[in-house]
C-alpha atoms as a PDB file:
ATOM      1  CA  UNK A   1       3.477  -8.352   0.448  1.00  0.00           C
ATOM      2  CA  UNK A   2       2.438  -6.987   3.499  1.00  0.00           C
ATOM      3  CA  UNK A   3      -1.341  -7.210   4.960  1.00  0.00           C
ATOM      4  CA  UNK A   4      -2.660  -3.121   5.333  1.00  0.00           C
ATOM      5  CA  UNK A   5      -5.996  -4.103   5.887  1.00  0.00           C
ATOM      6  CA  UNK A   6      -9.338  -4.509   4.240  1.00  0.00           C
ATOM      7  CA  UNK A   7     -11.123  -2.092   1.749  1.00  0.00           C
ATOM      8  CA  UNK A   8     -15.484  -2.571   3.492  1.00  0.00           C
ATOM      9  CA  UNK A   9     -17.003  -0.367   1.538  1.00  0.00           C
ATOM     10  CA  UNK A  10     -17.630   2.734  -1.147  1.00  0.00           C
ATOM     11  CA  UNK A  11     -18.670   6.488  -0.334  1.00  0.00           C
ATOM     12  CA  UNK A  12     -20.267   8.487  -1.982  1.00  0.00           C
ATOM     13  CA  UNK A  13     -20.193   8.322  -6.033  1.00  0.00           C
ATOM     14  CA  UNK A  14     -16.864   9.794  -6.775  1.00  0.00           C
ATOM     15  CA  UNK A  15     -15.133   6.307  -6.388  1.00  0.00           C
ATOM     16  CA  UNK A  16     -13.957   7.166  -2.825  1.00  0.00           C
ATOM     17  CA  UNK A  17     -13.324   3.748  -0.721  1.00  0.00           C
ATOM     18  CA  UNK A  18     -13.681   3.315   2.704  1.00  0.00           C
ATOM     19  CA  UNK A  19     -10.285   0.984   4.587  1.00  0.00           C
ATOM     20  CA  UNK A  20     -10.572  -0.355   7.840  1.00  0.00           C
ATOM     21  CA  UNK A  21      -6.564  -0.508   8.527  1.00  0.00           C
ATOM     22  CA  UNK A  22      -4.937  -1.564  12.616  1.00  0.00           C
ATOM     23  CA  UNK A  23      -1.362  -0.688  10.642  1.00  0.00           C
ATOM     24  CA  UNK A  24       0.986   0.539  13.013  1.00  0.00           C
ATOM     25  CA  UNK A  25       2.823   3.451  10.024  1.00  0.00           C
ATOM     26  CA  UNK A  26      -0.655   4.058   7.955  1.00  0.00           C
ATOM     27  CA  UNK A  27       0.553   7.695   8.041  1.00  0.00           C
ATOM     28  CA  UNK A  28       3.643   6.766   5.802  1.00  0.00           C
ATOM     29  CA  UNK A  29       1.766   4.384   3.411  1.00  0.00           C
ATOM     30  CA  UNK A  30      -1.668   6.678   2.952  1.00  0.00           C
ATOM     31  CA  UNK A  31      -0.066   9.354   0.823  1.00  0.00           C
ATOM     32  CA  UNK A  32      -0.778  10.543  -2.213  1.00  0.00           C
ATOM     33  CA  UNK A  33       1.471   9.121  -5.068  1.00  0.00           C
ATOM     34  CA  UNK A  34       1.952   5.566  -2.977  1.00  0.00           C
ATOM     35  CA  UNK A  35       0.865   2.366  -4.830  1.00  0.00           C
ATOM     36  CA  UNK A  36      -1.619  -0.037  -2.770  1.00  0.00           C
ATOM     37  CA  UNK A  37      -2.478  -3.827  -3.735  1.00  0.00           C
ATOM     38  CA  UNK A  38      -5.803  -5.260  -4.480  1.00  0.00           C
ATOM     39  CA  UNK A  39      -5.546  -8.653  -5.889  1.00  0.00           C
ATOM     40  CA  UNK A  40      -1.674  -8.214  -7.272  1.00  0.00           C
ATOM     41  CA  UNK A  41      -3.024  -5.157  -8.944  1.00  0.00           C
ATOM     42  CA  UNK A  42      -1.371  -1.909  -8.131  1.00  0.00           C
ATOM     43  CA  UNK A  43      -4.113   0.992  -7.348  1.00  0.00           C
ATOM     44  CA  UNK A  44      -2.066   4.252  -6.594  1.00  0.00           C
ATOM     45  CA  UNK A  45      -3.711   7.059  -4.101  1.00  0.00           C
ATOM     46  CA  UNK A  46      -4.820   9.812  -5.835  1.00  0.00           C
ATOM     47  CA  UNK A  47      -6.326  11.535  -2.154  1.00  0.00           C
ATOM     48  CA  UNK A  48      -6.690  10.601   1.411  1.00  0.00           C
ATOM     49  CA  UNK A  49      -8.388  11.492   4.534  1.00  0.00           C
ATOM     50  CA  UNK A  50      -9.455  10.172   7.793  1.00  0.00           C
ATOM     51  CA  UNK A  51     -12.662   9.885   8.713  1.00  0.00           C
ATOM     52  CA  UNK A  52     -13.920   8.259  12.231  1.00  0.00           C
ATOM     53  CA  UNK A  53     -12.350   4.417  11.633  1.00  0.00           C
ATOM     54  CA  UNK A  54     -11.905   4.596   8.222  1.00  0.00           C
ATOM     55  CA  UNK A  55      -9.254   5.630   6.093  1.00  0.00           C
ATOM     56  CA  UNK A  56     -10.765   7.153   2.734  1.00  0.00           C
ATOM     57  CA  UNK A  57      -8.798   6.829  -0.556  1.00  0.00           C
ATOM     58  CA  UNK A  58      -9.396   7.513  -4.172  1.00  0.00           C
ATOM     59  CA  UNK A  59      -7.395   6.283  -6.554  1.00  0.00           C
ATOM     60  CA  UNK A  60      -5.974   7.418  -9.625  1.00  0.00           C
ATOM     61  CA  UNK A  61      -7.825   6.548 -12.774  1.00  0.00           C
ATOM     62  CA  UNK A  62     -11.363   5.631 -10.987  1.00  0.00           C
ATOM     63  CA  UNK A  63     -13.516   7.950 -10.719  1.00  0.00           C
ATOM     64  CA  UNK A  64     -16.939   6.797  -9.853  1.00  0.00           C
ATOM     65  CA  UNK A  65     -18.174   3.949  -7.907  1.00  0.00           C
ATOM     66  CA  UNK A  66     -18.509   1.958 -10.684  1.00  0.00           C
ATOM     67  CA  UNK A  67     -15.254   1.584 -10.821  1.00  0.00           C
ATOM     68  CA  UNK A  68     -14.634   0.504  -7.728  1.00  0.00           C
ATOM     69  CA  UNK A  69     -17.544  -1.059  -6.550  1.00  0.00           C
ATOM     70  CA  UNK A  70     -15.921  -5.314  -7.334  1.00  0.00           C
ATOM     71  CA  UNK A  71     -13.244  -3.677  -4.870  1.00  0.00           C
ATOM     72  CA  UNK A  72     -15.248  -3.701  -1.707  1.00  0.00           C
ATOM     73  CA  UNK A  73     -14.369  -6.557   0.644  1.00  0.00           C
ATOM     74  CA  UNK A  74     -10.955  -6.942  -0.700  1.00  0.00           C
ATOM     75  CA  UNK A  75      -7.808  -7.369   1.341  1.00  0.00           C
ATOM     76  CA  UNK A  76      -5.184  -4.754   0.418  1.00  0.00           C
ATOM     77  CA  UNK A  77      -1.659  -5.057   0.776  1.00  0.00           C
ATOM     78  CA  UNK A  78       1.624  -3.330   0.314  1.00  0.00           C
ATOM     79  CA  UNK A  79       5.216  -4.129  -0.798  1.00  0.00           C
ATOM     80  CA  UNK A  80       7.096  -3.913   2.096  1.00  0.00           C
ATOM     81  CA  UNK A  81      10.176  -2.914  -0.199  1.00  0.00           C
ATOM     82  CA  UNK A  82       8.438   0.413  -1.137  1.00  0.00           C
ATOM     83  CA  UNK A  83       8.744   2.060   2.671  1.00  0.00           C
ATOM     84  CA  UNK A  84      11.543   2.658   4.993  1.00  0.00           C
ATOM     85  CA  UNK A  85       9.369   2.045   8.280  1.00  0.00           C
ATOM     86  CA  UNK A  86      11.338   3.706  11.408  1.00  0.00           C
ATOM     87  CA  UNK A  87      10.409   0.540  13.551  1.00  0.00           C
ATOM     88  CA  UNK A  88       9.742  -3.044  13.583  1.00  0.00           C
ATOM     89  CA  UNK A  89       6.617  -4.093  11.964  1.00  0.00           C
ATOM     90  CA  UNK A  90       4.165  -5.626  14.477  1.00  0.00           C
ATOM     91  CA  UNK A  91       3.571  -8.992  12.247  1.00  0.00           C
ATOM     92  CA  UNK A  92       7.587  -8.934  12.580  1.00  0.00           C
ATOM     93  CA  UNK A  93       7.175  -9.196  16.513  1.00  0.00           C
ATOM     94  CA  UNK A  94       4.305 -11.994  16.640  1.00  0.00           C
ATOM     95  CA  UNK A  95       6.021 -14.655  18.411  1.00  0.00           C
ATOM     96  CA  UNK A  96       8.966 -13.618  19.637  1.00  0.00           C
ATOM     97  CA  UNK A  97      10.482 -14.713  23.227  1.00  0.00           C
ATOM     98  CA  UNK A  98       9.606 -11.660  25.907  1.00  0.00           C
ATOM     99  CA  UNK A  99      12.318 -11.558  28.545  1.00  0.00           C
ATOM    100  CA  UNK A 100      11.863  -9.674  32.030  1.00  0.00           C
ATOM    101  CA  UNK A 101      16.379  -9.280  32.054  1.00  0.00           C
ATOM    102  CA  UNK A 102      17.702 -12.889  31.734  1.00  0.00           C
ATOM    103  CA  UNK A 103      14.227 -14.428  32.695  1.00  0.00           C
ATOM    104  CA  UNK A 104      11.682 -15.851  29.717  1.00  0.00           C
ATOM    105  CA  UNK A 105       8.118 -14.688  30.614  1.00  0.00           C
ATOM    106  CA  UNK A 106       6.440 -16.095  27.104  1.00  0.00           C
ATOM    107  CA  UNK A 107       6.080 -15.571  23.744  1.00  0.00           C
ATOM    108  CA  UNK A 108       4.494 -12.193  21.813  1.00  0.00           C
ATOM    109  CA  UNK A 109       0.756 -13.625  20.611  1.00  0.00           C
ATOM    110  CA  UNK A 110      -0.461 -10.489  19.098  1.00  0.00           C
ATOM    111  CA  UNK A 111      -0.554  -6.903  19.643  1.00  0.00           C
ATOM    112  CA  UNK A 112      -3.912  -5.189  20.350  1.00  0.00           C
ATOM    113  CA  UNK A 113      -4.481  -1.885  19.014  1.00  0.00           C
ATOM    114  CA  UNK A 114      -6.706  -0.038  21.898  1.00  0.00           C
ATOM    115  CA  UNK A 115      -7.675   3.246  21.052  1.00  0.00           C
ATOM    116  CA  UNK A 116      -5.443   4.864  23.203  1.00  0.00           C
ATOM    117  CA  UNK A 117      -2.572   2.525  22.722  1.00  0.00           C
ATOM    118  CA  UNK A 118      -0.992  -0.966  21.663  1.00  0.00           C
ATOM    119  CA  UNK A 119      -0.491  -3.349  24.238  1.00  0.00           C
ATOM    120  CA  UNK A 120       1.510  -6.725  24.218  1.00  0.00           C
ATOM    121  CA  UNK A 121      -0.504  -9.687  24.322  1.00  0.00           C
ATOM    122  CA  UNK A 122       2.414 -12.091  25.994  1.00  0.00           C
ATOM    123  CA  UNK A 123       1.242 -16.138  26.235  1.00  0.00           C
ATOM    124  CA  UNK A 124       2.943 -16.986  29.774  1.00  0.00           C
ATOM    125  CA  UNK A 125       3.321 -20.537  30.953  1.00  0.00           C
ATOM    126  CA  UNK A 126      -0.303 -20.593  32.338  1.00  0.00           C
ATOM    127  CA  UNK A 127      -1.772 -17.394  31.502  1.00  0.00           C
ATOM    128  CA  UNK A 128      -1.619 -14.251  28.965  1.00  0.00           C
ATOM    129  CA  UNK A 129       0.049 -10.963  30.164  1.00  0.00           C
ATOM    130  CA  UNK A 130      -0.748  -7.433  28.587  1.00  0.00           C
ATOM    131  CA  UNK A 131       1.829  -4.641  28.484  1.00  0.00           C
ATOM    132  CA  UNK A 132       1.710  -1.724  27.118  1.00  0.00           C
ATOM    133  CA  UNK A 133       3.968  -1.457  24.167  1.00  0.00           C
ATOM    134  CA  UNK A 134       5.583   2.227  24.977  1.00  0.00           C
ATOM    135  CA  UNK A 135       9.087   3.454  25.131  1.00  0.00           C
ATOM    136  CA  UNK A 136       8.856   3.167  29.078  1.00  0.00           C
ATOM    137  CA  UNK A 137       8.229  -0.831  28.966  1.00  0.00           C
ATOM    138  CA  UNK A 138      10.186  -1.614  26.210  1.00  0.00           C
ATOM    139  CA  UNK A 139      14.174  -2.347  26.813  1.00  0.00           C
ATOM    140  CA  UNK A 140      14.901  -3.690  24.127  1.00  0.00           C
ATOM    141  CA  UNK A 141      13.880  -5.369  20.990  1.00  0.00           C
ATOM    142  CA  UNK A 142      16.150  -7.533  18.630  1.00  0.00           C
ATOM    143  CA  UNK A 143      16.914 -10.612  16.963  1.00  0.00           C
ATOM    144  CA  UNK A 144      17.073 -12.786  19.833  1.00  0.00           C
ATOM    145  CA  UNK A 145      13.551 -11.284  21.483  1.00  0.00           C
ATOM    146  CA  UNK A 146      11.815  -8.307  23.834  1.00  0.00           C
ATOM    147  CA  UNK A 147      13.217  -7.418  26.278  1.00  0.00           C
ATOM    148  CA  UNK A 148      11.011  -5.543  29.252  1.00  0.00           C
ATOM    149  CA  UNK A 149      11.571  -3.169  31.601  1.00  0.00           C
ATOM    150  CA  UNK A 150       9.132  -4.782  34.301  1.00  0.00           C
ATOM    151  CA  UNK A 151       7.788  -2.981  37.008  1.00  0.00           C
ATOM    152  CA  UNK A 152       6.538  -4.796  40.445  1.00  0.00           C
ATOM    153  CA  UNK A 153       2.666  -5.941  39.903  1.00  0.00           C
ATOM    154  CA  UNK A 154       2.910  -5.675  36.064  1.00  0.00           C
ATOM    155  CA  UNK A 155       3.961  -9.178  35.570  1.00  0.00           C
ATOM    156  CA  UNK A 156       2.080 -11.207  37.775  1.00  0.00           C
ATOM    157  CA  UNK A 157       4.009 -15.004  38.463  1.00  0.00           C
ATOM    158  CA  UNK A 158       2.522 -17.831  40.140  1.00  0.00           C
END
């Protein structure tokens, strides 16, 4: 199963649920019809919005916030089986080798989700690099690692 994110709280009294998600392809996996995960038990979307942070879902079969209420603080998940995801996963990417052509610069420690866009968190030898993760940086990415296309003051050596 695949981490989605964390269900923080109900709204209203209509058994609507308020997720707090970073996942890069929400937009494919909050749609009506598609089954989420609380606890190995399947809750499938009845409707969804956004609203500010959040991503608000009812689901089928609960109705009022009493039926949803023991939800609230849950991790939610997904079966990674279910989707056909046009990319690599981010939690696929977490430590891969980053490569600047033949030459290692680190390994992939996480990847922050600013609100204007992702960037690379790379741990170097003696210090962590950020990149923006965008078609314009990005080479390359495979089994074997990331591949960069570097431009001059983006990487800084010692």
């Amino acid at each position: 199963m695949l981490y989605l994110g964390k269900l923080v709280n109900t709204h209203g009294l209509k058994g609507e649920v308020k997720i707090l998600s970073d996942f890069k392809y929400k937009n494919l996996v909050f749609t009506k019809g598609n089954t989420l995960y609380i606890d190995n038990t399947p809750y499938k979307i009845k409707t969804y919005r956004s609203h500010q942070k959040f991503d608000m879902v009812t689901f089928e079969n609960y109705e009022n916030i009493e039926d949803v209420i023991s939800l609230k603080n849950k991790n939610i998940y997904i079966k990674k089986e279910d989707y056909n995801f046009p990319g690599p996963l981010n939690e696929e990417l977490y430590g891969k080798n980053v490569y600047d052509g033949n030459k290692l610069i680190g390994t992939l420690k996480e990847i922050n989700n600013t609100s204007h866009q992702e960037l690379l968190v790379i741990a170097g030898k003696t210090k962590e690099y950020l990149v923006p993760y965008v078609k314009p940086f990005i080479q390359k990415i495979t089994n074997d690692g990331i591949y960069l296309n570097v431009i001059e003051g983006l990487i800084d050596e010692d």
